[in-house]
C-alpha atoms as a PDB file:
ATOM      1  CA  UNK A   1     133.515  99.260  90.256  1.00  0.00           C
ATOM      2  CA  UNK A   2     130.986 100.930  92.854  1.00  0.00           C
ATOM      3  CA  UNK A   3     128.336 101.216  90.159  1.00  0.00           C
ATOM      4  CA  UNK A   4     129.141  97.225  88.443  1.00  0.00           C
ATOM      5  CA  UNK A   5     127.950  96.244  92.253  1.00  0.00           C
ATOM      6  CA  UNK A   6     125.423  98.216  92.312  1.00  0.00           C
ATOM      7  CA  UNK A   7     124.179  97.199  89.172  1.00  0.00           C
ATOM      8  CA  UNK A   8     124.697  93.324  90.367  1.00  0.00           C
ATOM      9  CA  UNK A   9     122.609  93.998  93.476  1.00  0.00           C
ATOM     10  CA  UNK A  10     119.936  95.233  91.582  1.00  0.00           C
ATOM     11  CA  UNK A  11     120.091  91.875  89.900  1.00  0.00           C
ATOM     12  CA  UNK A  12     119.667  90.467  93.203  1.00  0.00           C
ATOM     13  CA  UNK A  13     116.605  92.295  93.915  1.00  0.00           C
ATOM     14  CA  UNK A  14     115.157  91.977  91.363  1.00  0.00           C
ATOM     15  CA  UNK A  15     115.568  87.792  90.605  1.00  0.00           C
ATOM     16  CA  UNK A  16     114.484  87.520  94.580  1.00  0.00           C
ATOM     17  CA  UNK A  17     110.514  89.390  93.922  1.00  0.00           C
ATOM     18  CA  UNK A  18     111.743  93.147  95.123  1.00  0.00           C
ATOM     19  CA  UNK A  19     109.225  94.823  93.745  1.00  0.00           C
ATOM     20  CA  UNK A  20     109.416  99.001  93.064  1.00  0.00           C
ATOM     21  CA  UNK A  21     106.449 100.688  94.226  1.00  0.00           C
ATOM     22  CA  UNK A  22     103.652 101.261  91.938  1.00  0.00           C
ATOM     23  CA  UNK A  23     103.597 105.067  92.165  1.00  0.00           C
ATOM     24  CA  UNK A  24     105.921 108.140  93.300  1.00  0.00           C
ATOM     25  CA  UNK A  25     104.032 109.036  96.131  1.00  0.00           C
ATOM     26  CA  UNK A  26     104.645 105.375  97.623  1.00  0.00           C
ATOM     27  CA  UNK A  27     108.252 105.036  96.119  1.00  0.00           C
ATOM     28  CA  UNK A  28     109.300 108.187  98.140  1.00  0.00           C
ATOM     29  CA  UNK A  29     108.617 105.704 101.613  1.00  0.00           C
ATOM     30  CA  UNK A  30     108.899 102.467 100.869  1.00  0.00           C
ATOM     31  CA  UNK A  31     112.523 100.903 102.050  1.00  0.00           C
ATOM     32  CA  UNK A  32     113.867  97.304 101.304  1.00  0.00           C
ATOM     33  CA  UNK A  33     115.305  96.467 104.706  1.00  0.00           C
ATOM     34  CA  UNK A  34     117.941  93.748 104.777  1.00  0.00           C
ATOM     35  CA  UNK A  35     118.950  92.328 108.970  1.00  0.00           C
ATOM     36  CA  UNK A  36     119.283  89.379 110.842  1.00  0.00           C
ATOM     37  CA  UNK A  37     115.994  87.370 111.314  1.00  0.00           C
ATOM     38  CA  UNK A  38     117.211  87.447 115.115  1.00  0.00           C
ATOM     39  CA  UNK A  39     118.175  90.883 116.043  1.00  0.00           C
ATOM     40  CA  UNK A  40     115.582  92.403 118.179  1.00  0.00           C
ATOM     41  CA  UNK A  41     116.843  96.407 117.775  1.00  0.00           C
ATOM     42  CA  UNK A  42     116.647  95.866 113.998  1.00  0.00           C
ATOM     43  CA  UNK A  43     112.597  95.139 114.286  1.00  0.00           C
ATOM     44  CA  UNK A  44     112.348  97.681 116.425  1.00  0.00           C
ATOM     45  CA  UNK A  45     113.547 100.246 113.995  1.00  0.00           C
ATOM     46  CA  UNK A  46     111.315  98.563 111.493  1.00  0.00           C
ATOM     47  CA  UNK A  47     108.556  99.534 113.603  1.00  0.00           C
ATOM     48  CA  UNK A  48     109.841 102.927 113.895  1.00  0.00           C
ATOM     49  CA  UNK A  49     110.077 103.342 110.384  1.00  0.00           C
ATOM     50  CA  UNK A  50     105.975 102.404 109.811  1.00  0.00           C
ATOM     51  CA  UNK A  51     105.156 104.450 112.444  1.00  0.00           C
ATOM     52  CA  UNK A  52     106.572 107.361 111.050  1.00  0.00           C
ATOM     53  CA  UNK A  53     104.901 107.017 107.455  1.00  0.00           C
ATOM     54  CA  UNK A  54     107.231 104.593 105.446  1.00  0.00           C
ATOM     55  CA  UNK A  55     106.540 101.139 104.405  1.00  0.00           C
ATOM     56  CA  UNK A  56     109.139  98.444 104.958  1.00  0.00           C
ATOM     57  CA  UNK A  57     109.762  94.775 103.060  1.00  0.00           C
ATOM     58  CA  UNK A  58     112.153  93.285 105.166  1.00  0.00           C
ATOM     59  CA  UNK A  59     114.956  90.378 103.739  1.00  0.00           C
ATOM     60  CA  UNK A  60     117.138  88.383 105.496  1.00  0.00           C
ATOM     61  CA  UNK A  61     119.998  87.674 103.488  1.00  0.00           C
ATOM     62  CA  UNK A  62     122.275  84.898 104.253  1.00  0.00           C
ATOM     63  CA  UNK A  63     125.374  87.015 103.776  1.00  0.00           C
ATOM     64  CA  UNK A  64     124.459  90.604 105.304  1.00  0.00           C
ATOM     65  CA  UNK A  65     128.060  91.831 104.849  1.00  0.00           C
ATOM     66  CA  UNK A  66     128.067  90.946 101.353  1.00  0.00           C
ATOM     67  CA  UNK A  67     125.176  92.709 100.928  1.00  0.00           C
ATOM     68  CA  UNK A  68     126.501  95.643 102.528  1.00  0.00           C
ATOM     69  CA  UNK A  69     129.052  95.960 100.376  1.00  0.00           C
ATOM     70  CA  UNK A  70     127.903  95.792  97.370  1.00  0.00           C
ATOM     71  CA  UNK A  71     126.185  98.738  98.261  1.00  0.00           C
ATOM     72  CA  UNK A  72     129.206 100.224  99.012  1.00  0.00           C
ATOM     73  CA  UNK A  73     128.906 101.232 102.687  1.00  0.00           C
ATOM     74  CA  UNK A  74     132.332 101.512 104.197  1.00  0.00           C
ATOM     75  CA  UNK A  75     132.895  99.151 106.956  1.00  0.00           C
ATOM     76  CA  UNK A  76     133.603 101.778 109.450  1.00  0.00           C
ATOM     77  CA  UNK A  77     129.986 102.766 109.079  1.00  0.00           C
ATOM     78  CA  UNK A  78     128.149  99.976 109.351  1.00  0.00           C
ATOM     79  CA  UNK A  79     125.804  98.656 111.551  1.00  0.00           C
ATOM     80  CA  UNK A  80     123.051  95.629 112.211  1.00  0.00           C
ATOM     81  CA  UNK A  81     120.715  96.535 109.394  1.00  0.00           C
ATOM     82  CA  UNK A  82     120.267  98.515 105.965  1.00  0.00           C
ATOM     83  CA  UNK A  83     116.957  99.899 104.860  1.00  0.00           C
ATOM     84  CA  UNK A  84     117.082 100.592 100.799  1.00  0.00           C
ATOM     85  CA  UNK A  85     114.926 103.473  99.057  1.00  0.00           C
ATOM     86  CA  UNK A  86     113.495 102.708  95.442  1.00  0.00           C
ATOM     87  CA  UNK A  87     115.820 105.279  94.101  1.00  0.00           C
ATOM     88  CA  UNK A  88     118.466 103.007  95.517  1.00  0.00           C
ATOM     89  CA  UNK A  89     119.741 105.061  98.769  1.00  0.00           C
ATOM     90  CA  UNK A  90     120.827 103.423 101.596  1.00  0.00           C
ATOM     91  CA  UNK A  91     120.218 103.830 105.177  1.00  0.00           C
ATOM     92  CA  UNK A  92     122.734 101.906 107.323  1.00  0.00           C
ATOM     93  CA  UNK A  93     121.771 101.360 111.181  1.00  0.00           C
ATOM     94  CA  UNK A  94     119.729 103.204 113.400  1.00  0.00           C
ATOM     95  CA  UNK A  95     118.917 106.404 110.815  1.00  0.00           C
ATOM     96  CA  UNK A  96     115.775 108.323 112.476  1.00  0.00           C
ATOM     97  CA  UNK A  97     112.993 107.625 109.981  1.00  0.00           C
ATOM     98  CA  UNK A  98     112.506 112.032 109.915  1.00  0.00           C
ATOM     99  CA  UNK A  99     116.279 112.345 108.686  1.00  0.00           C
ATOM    100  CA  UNK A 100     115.498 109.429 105.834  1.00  0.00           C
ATOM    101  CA  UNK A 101     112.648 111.405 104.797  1.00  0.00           C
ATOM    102  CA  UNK A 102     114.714 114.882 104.675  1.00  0.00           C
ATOM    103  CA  UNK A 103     117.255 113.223 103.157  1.00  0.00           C
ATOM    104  CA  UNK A 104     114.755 111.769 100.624  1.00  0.00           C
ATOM    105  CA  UNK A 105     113.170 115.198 100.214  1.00  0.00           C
ATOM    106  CA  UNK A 106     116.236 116.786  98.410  1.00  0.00           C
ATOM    107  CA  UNK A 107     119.422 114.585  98.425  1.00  0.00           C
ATOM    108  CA  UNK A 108     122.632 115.716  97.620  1.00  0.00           C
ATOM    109  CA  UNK A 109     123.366 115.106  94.280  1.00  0.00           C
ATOM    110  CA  UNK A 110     126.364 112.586  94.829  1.00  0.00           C
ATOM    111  CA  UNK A 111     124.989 110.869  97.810  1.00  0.00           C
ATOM    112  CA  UNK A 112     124.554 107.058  98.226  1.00  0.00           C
ATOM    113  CA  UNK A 113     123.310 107.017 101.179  1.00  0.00           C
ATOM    114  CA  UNK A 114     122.989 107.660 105.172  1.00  0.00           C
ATOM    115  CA  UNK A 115     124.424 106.023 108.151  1.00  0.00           C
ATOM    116  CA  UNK A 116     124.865 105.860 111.567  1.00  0.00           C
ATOM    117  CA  UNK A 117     127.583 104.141 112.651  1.00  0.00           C
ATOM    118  CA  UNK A 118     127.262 101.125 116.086  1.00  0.00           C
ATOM    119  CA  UNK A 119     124.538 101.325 117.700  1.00  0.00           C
ATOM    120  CA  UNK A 120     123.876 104.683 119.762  1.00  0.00           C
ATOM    121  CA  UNK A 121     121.483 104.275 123.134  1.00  0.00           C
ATOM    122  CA  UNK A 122     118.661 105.832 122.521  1.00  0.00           C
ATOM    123  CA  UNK A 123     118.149 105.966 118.761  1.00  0.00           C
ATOM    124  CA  UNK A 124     115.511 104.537 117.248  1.00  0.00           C
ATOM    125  CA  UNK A 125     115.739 101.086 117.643  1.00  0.00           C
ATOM    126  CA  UNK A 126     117.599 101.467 120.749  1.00  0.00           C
ATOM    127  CA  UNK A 127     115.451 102.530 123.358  1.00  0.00           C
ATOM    128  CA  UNK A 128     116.992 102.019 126.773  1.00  0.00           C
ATOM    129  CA  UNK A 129     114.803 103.729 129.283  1.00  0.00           C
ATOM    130  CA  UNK A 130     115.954 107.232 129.755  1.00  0.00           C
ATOM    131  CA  UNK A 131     119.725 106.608 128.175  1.00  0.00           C
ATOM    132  CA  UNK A 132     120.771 108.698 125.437  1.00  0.00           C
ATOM    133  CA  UNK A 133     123.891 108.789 123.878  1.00  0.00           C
ATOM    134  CA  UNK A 134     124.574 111.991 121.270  1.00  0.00           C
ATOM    135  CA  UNK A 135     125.267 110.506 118.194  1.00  0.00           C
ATOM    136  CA  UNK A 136     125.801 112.015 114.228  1.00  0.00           C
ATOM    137  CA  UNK A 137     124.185 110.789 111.104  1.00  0.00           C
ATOM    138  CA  UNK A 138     126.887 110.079 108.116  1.00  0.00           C
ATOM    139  CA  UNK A 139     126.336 111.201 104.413  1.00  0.00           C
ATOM    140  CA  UNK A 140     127.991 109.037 102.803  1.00  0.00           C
ATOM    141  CA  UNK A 141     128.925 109.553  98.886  1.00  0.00           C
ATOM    142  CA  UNK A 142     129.266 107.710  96.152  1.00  0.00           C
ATOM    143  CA  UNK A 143     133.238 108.093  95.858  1.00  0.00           C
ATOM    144  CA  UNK A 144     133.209 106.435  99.513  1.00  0.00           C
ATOM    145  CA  UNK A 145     133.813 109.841 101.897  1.00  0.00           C
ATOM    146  CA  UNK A 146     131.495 110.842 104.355  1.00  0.00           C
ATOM    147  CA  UNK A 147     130.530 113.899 106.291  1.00  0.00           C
ATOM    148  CA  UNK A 148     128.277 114.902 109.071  1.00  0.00           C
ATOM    149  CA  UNK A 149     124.541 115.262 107.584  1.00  0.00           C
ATOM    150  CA  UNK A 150     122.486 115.469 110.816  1.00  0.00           C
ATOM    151  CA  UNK A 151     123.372 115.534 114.391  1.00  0.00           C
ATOM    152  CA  UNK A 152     121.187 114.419 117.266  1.00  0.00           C
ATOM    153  CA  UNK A 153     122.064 116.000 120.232  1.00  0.00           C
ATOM    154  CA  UNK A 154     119.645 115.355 122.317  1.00  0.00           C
ATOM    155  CA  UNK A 155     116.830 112.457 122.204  1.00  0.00           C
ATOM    156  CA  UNK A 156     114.141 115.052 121.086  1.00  0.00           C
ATOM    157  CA  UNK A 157     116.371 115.966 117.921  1.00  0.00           C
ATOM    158  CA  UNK A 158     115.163 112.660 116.544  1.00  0.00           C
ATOM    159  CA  UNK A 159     111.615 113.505 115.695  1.00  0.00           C
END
């Protein structure tokens, strides 16, 4: 069932212009992003994403949830925005753009995706001043479980 909605979103994306990138090198950065045209946190993580070496088309869908599940990301993990590599990963909420690219780098072989569940003070996206709030970054598989991939700690642990 997971991989039938995958395969329909892929439909989706591909009947509404997305566009793989033309080579691996850019492939390996380039994320779909799917938010709300008026959330201002979701821009700003955007913006962290491009300054950190990754290239970002962003959608506004009319029905994010729907298109949050179809790429299977459990409910209790979910957040204001999605970011979606080539290779079809997903990156749910406020994922520091240096744990996308390690996760890019080598990803577990039954992984479909990362997330970070709410939305942490602090993480990218989510500056407030000096706040911090410790918060983990979720594997999550293909069958639907999650673990712990990355923890930030600290604010530092983030770059």
């Amino acid at each position: 069932m997971i991989v039938l909605k995958r395969i329909l979103l892929l439909c989706v994306f591909l009947s509404s212009g997305f566009a793989f990138a033309e080579s691996a090198a850019s492939a390996a950065t380039a994320l779909e992003v799917f938010k709300s045209p008026s959330c201002g946190c979701c821009g700003k993580w955007v913006k962290h994403l491009e300054d950190n070496g990754f290239t970002a088309s962003v959608q506004h869908p009319a029905n994010l949830n729907e298109t949050k599940a179809a790429l299977g990301i459990p409910a209790k993990l979910s957040s204001c925005h999605t970011g979606v590599s080539a290779e079809g990963y997903f990156f749910e909420g406020h994922v520091p753009a240096s744990v996308v690219a390690k996760f890019l780098a080598q990803p577990p072989a039954d992984a479909a995706g990362l997330a970070v569940p709410g939305m942490p003070a602090g993480s990218p996206g989510m500056e407030m001043g000096g706040q911090f709030t410790p918060y983990n970054v979720m594997l999550v598989k293909k069958d639907g479980s999650s673990e712990i991939f990355a923890s930030m700690m600290s604010y530092s642990d983030q770059f």
